[in-house]
Protein backbone atom coordinates (compact mmCIF):
# COMPACT_ATOMS: atom_id res chain seq x y z
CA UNK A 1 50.79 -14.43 -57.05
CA UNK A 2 49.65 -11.98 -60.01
CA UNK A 3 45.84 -13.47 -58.66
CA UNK A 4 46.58 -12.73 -55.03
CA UNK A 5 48.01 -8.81 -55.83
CA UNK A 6 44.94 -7.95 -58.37
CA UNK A 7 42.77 -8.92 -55.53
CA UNK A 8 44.41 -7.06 -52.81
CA UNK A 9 44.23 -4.08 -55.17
CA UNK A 10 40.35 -4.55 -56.00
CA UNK A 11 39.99 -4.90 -51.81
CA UNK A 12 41.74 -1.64 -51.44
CA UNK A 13 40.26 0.61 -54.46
CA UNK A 14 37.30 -0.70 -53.17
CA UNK A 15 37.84 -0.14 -49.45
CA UNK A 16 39.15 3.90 -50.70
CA UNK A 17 35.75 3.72 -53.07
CA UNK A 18 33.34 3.60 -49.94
CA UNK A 19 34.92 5.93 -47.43
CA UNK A 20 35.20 8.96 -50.27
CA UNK A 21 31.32 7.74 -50.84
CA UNK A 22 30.70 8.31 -47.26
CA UNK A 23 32.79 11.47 -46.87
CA UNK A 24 30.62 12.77 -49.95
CA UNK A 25 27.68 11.44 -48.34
CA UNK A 26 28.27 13.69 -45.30
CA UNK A 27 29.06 16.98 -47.10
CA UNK A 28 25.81 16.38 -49.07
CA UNK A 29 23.88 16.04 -45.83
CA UNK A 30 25.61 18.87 -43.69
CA UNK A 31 24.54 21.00 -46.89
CA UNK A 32 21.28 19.69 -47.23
CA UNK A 33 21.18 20.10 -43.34
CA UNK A 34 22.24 23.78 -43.18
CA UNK A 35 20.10 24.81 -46.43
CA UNK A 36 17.21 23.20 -44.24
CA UNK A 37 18.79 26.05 -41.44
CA UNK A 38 19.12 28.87 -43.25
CA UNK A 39 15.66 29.05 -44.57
CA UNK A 40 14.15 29.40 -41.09
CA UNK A 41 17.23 31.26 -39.77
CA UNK A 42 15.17 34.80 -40.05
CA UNK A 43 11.11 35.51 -40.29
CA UNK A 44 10.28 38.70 -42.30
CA UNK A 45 6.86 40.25 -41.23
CA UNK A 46 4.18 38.77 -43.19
CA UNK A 47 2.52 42.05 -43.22
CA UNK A 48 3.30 45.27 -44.62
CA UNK A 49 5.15 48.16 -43.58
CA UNK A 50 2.39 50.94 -42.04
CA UNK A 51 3.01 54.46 -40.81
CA UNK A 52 3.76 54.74 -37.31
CA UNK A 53 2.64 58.69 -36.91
CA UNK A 54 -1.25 58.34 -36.55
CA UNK A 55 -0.36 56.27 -33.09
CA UNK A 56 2.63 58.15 -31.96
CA UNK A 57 0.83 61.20 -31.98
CA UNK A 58 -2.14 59.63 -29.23
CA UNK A 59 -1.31 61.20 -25.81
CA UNK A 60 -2.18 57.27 -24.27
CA UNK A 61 -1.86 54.50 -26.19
CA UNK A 62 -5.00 51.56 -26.38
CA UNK A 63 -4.17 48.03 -26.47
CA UNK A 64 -4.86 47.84 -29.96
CA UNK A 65 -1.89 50.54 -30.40
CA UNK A 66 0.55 48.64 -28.42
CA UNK A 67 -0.35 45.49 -30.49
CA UNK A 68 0.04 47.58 -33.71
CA UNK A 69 3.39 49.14 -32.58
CA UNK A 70 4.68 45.49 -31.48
CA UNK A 71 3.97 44.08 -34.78
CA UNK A 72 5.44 47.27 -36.96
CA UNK A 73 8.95 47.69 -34.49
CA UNK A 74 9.46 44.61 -32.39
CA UNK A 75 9.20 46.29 -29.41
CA UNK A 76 7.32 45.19 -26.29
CA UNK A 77 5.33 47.04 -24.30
CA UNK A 78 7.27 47.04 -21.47
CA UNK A 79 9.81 48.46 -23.40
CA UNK A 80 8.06 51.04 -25.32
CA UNK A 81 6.81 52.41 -21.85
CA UNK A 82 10.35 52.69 -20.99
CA UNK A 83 11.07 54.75 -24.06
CA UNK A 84 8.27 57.34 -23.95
CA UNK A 85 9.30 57.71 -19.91
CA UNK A 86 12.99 59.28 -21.08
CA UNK A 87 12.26 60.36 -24.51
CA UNK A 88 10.72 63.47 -26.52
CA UNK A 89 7.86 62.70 -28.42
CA UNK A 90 10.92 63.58 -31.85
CA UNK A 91 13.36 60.96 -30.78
CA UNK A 92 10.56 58.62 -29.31
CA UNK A 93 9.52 58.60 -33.32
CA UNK A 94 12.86 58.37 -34.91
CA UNK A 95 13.98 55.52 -32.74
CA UNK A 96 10.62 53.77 -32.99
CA UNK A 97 11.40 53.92 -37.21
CA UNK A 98 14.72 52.55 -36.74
CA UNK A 99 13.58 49.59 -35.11
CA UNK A 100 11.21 49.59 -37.71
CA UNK A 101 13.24 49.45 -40.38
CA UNK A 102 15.22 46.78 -38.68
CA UNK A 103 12.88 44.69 -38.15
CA UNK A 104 11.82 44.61 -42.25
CA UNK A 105 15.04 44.47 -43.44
CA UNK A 106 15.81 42.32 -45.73
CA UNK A 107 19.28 41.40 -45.83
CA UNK A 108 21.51 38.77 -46.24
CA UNK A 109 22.50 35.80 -43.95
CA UNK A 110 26.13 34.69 -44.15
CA UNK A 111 27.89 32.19 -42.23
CA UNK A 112 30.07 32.98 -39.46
CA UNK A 113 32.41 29.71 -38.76
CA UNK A 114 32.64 28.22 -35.35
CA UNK A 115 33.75 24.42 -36.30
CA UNK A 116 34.08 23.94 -39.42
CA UNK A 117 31.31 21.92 -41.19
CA UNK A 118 29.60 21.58 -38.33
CA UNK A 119 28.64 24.15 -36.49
CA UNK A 120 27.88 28.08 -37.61
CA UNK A 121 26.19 30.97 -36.42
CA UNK A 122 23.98 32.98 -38.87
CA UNK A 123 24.77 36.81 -39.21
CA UNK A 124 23.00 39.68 -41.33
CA UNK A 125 24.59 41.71 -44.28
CA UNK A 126 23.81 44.30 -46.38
CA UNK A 127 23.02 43.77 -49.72
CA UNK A 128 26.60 44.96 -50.47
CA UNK A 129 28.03 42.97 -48.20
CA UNK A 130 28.33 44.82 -45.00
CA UNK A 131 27.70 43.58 -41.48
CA UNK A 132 24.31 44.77 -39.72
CA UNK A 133 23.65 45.28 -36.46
CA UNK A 134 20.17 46.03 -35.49
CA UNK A 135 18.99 48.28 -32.65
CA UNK A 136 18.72 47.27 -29.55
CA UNK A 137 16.04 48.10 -26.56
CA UNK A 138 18.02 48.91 -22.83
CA UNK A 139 18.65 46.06 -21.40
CA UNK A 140 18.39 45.56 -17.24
CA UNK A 141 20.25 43.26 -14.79
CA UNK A 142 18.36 39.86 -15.42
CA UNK A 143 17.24 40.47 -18.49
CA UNK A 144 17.98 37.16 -21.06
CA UNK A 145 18.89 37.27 -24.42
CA UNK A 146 17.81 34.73 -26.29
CA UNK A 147 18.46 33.42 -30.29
CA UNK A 148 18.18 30.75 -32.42
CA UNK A 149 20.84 31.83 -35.01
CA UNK A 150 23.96 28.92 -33.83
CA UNK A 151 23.23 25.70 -35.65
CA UNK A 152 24.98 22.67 -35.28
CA UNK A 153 25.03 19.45 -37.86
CA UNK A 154 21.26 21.02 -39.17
CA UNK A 155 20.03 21.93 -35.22
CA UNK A 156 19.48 25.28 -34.77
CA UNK A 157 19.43 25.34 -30.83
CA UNK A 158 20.78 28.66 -30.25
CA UNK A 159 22.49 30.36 -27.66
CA UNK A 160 21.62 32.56 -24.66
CA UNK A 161 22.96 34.82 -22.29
CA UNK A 162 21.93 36.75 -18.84
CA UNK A 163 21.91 40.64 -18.45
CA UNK A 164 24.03 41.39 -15.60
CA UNK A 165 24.96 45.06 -14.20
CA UNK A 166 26.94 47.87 -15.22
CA UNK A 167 26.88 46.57 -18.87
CA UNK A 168 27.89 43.19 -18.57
CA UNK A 169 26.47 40.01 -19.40
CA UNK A 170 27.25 36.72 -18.76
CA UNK A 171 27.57 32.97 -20.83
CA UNK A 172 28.36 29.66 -21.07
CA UNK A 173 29.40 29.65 -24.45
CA UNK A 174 31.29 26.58 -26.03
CA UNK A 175 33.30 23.22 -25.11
CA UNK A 176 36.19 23.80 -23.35
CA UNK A 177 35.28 27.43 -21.96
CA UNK A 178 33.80 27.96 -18.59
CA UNK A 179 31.37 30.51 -19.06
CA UNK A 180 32.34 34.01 -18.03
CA UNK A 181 31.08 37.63 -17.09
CA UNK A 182 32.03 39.96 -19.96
CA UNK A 183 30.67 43.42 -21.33
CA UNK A 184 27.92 43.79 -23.38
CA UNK A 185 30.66 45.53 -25.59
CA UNK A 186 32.49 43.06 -26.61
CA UNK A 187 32.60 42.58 -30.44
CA UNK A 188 31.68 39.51 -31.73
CA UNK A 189 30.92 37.14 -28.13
CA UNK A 190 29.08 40.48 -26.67
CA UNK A 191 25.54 41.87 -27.16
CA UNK A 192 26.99 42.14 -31.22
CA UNK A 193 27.04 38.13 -31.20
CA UNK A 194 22.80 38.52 -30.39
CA UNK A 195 22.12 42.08 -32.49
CA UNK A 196 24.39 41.34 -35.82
CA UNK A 197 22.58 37.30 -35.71
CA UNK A 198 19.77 36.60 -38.16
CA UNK A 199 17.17 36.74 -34.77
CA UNK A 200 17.45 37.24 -31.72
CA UNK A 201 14.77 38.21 -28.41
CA UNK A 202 15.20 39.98 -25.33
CA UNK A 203 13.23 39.09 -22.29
CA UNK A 204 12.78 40.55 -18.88
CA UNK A 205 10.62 38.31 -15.88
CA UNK A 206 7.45 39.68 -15.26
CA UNK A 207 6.58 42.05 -12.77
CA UNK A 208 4.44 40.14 -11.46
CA UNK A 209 6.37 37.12 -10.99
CA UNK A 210 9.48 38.67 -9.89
CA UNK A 211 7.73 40.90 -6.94
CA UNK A 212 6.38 37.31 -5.74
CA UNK A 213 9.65 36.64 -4.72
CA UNK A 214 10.03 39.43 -2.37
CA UNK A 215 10.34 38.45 0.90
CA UNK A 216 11.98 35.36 0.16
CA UNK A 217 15.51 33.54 -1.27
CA UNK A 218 17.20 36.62 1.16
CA UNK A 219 15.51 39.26 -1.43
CA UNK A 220 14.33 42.15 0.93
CA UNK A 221 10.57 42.02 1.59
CA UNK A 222 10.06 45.78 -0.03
CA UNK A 223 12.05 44.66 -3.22
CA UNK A 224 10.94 46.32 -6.35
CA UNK A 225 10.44 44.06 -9.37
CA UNK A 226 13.58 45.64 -10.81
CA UNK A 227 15.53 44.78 -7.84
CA UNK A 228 14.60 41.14 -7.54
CA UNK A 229 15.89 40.97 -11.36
CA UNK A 230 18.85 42.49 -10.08
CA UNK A 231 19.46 40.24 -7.13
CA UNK A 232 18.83 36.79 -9.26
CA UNK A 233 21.46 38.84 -11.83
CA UNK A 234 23.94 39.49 -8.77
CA UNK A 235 23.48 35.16 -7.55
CA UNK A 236 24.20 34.39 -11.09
CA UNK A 237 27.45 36.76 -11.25
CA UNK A 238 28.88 35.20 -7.79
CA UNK A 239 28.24 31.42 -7.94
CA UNK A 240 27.80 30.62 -12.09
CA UNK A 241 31.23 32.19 -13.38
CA UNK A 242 33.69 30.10 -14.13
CA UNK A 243 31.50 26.62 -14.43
CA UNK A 244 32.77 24.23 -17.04
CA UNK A 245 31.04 23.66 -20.33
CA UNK A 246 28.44 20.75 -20.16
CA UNK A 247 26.31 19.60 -22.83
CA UNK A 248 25.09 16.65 -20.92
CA UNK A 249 23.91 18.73 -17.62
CA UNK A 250 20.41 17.17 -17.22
CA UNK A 251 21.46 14.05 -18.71
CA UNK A 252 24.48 12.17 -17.17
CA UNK A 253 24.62 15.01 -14.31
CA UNK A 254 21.97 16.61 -12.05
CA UNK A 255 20.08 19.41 -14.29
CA UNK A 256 19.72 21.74 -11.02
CA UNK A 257 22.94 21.78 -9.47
CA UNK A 258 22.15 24.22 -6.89
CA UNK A 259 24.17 26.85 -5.40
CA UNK A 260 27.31 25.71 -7.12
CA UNK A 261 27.29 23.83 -10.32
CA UNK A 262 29.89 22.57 -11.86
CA UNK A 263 28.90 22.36 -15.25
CA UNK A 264 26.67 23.84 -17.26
CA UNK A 265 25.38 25.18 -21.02
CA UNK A 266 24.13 28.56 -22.35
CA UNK A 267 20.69 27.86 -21.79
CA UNK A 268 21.53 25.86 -18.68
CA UNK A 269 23.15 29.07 -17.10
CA UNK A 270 20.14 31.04 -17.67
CA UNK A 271 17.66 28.39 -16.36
CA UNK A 272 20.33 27.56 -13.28
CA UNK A 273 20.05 31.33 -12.34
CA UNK A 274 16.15 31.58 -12.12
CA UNK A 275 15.89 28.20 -10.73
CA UNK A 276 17.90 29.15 -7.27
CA UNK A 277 14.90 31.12 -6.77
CA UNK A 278 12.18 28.89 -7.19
CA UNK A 279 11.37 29.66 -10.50
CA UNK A 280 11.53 26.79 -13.92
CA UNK A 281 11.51 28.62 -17.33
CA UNK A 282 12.09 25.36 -18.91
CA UNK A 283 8.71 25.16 -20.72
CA UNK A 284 8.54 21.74 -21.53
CA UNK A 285 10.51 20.53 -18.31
CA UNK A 286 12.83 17.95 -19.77
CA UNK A 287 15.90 16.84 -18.96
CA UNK A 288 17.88 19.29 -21.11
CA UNK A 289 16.78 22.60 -21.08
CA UNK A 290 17.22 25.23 -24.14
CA UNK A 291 16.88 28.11 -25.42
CA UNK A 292 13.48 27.21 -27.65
CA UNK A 293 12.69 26.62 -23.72
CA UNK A 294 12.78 29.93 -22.45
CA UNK A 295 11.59 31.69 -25.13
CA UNK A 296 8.37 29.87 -24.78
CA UNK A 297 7.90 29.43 -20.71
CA UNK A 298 5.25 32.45 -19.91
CA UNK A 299 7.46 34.15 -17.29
CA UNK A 300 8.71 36.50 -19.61
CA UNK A 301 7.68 39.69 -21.14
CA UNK A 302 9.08 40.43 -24.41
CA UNK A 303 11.24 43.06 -24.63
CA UNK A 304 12.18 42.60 -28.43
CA UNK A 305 11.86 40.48 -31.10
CA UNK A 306 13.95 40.39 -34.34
CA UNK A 307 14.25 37.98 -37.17
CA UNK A 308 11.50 36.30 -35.45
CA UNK A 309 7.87 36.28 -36.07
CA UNK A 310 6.36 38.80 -33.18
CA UNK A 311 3.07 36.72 -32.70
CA UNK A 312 4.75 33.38 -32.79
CA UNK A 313 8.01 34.07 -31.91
CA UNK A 314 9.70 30.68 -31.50
């Protein structure tokens, strides 16, 4: 009997033995996993810091100054255009520096919780310990806002968002949440969820591309470009609210759903949107589309880039 007990007990110890061992195992390898994260959560330029003066003072800027201003503030062309269109030549300068400055600051990255050991999203800090929230270039209706600052189990897939009117966005954001139309205001699940991240992008459809879409998908044939953005923004607002979280659209589920899906991801929502009107901004095509996707499809020009590296970006 004493024989039969000392045995059980050696079984059990060594039953309780292996699953703390494997519990162990698995916070060693979520660490190891995040670690892995973190250090390519945010891309410092690998150049230095340069004056931006001797270009801003140029009446018209070359190529080569749109390059250089790109790679010193983040800030497309596109964009920039934008800026010197409603701006003095004064506040053109000190905006242009504070994207600057953003975009070489070197912070900290702290951990913002959203399950527990699992999954996180990556947010900048002052050195002292206080949230930072980088500038941000205007944003349009069908603009997409892309980052790669969410991480799950050592995958740092991202999240990303459309640009809808009147300040509002819209997202398909986690399990168990259809996505939703919300303002750009918002702190924490707004634009602040993209700025305050370790990266993040901001992308508007070519000009190009979107006035080849005039004429068709009920879009007026005298459309602008801006107004085609606006219209895909105003499909996406009426038929992709309120769609339940999917992680599997593409795989055990049609990837386009159509007019009415009814289920979808972040970068799912985004693709879904463009892909009513004829257009794929899934790069690679697959069954699962993400944000990585986007970012590197060609349809896009680049608004901004933070955290990111401007020639490579993703």
């Amino acid at each position: 009997m004493k024989h039969r007990t000392n045995k059980r007990a050696r079984i059990i110890l060594s039953v309780l033995a292996a699953f703390f061992s494997l519990i162990l195992c698995c916070d060693i390898f979520l660490l190891i996993a995040n670690g892995v994260v973190d250090n390519g959560a945010r891309t410092l330029p690998s150049y230095a810091m340069e004056p931006l003066s001797n270009v801003l003072k140029k009446e018209n800027f070359s190529e080569e100054d749109y390059a250089f201003l790109y790679r010193q503030t983040g800030v497309g062309r596109v964009a920039l255009d934008e800026m010197r269109g409603t701006m003095s030549a004064d506040e053109l300068s000190k905006k242009l520096s504070e994207f600057q400055a953003a975009l070489f600051f070197d912070g900290e990255i702290r951990h913002s919780v959203i399950a527990e050991y699992i999954c996180y999203h990556d947010k900048m800090y002052t050195r002292s310990g206080e949230e930072f929230a980088a500038p941000v270039v205007t944003r349009k209706a069908g603009d997409v806002l892309l980052t790669s600052s969410t991480h799950t189990i050592g995958w740092a897939h991202g999240h990303a968002a459309l640009v809808l009117k009147n300040n509002r966005m819209m997202q398909s954001a986690t399990l168990g949440s259809p996505s939703q139309i919300l303002s750009q205001d918002t702190k924490v699940a707004g634009l602040a969820y993209f700025n305050e991240s370790s990266n993040f992008m901001i992308l508007r459809l070519k000009d190009d591309v979107a006035k080849s879409l005039a004429g068709k998908f009920g879009i007026p044939a005298e459309a602008s470009a801006d107004e085609v953005r606006a219209h895909i923004a105003d499909y996406a607002e009426r038929h992709l609210a309120g769609v339940d979280y999917s992680l599997t659209v593409g795989v055990f589920s049609p990837k386009d759903q159509g007019e009415q899906p009814t289920g979808t991801q972040c970068a799912h929502l985004v693709w879904q949107a463009f892909k009513y009107f004829g257009l794929d901004i899934d790069s690679d095509g697959g069954l699962v589309v993400s944000p990585q996707d986007i970012a590197r499809c060609g349809l896009f020009d680049v608004l901004q880039v933070y955290g990111f590296d401007p020639e490579t970006l993703w």
